[in-house]
C-alpha atoms as a PDB file:
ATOM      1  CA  UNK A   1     -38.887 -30.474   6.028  1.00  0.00           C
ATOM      2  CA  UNK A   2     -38.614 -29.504   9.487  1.00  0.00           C
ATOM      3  CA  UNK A   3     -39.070 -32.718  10.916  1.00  0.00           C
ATOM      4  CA  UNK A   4     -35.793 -34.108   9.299  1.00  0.00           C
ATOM      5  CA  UNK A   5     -33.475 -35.375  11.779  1.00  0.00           C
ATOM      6  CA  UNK A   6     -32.246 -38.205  13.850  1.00  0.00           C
ATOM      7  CA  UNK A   7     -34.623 -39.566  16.066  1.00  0.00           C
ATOM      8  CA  UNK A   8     -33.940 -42.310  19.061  1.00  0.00           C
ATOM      9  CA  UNK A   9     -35.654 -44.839  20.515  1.00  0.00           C
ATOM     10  CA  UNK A  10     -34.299 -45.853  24.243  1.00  0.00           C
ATOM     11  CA  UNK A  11     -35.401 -48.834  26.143  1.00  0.00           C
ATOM     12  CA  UNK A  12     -33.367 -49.466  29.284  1.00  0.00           C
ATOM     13  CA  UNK A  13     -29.419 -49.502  28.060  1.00  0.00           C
ATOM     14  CA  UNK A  14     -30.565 -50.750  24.658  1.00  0.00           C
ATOM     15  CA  UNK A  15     -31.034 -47.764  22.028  1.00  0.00           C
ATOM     16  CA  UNK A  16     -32.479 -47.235  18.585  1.00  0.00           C
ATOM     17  CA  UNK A  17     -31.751 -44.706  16.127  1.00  0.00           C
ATOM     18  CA  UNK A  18     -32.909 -43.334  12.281  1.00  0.00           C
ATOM     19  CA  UNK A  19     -32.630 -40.790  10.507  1.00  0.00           C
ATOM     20  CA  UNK A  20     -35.623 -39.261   8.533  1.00  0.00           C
ATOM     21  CA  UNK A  21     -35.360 -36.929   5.713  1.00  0.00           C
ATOM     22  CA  UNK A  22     -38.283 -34.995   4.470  1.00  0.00           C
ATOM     23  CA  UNK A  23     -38.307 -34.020   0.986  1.00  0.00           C
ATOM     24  CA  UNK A  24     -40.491 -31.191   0.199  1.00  0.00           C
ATOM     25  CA  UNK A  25     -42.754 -31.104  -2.609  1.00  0.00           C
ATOM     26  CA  UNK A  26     -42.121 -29.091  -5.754  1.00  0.00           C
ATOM     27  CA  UNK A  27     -43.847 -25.785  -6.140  1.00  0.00           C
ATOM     28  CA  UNK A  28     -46.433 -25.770  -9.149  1.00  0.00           C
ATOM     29  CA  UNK A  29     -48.273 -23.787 -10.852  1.00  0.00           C
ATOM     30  CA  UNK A  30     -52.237 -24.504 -10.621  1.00  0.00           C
ATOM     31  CA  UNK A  31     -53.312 -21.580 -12.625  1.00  0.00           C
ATOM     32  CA  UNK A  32     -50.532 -19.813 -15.130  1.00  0.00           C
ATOM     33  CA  UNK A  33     -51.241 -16.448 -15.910  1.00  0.00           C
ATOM     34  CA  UNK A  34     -53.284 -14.940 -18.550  1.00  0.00           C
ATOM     35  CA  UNK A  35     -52.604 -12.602 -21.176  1.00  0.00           C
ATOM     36  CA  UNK A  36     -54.615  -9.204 -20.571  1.00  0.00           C
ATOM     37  CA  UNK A  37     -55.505  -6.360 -22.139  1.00  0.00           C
ATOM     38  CA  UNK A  38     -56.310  -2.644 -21.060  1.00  0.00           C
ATOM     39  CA  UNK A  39     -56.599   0.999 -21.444  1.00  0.00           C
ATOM     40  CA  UNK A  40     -54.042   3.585 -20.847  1.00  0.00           C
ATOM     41  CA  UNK A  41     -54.615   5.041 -17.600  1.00  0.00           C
ATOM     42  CA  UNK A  42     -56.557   1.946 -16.201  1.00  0.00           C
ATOM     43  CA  UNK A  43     -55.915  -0.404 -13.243  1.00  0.00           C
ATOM     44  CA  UNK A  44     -54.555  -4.288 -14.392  1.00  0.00           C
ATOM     45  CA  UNK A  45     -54.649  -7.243 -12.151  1.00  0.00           C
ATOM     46  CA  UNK A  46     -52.886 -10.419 -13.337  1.00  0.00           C
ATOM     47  CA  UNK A  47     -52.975 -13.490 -10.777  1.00  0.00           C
ATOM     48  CA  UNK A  48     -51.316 -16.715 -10.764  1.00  0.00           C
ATOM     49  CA  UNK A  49     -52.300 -19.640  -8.507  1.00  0.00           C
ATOM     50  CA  UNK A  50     -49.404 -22.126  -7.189  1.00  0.00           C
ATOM     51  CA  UNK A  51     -49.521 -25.601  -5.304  1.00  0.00           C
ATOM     52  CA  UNK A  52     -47.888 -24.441  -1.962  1.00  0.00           C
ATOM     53  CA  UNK A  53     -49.656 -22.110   0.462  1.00  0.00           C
ATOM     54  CA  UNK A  54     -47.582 -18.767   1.365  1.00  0.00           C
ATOM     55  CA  UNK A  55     -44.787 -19.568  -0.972  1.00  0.00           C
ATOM     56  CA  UNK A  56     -42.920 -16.357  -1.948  1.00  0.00           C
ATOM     57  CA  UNK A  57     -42.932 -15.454  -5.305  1.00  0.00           C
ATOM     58  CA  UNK A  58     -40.990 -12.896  -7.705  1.00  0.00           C
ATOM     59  CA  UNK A  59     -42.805 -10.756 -10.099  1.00  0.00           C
ATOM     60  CA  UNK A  60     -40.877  -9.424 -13.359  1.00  0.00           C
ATOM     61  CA  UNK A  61     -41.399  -7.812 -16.371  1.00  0.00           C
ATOM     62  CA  UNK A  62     -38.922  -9.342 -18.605  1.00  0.00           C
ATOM     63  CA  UNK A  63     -35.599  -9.840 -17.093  1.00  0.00           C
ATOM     64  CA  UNK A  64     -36.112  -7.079 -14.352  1.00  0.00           C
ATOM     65  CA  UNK A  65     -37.128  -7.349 -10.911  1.00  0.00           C
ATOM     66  CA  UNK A  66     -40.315  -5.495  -9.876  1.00  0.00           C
ATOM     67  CA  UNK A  67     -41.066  -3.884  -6.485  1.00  0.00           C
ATOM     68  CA  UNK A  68     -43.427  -2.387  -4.723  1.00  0.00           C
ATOM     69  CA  UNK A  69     -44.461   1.033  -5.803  1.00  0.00           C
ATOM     70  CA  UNK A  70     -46.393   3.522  -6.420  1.00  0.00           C
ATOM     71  CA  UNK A  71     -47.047   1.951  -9.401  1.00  0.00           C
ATOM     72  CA  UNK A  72     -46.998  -1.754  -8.226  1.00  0.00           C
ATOM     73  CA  UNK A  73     -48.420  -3.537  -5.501  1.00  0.00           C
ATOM     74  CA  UNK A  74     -48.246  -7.377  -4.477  1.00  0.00           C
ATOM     75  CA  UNK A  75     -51.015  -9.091  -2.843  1.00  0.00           C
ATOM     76  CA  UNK A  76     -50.584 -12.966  -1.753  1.00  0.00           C
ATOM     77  CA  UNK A  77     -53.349 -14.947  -0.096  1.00  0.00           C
ATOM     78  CA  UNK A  78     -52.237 -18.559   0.314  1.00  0.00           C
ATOM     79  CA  UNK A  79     -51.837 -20.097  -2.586  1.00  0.00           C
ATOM     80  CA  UNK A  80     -53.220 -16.801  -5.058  1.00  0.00           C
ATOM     81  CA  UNK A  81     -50.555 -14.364  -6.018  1.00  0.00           C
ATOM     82  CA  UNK A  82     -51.525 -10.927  -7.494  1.00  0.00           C
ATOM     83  CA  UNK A  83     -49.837  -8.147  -9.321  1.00  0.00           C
ATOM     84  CA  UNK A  84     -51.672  -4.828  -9.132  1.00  0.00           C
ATOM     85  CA  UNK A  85     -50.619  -2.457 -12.274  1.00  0.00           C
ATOM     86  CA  UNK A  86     -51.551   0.940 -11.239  1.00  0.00           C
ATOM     87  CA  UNK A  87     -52.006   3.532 -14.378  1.00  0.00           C
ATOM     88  CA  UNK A  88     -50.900   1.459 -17.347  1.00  0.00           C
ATOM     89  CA  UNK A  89     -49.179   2.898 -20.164  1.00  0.00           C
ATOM     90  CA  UNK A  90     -47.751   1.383 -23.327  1.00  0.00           C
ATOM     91  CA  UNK A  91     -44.575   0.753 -21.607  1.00  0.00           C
ATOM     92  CA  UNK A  92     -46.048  -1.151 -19.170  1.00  0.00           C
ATOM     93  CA  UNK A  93     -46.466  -3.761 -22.327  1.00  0.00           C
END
């Protein structure tokens, strides 16, 4: 998308000009997550996969925003997005 603009072409006094727009491609998912199970007290990883390398994501659990915590931690790696779940408990549900 960076490469939109107006570009020229000169020759002499004569000149050429066009515009290019770049339209960037949709983010997708290529893995959704899974449901997961696991004991009380344990460690749960869920990961997603999307299209577009480095693209920041949002984790939530329902309509609330989570951030990093004691209790979660984010881990992206180009295109593989993790949540870390430390010490689950039922309300973690």
């Amino acid at each position: 998308k960076s490469d939109s603009d107006t570009y020229t072409c000169d020759i002499g006094d004569a000149q050429s000009r066009a515009k290019l727009a770049v339209q960037e491609m949709p983010v997708l998912f290529k893995k959704e997550l899974q449901n997961e199970e696991a004991k009380e007290g344990k460690e749960v990883k869920l990961t997603c996969e999307i299209s577009k390398p480095d693209t920041p994501v949002k984790w939530m659990k329902g309509d609330t925003v989570l951030y990093a915590s004691e209790k979660y931690e984010f881990k992206q790696r180009g295109t593989v997005a993790e949540l870390i779940i430390r010490d689950a408990k039922s309300i973690d549900s």
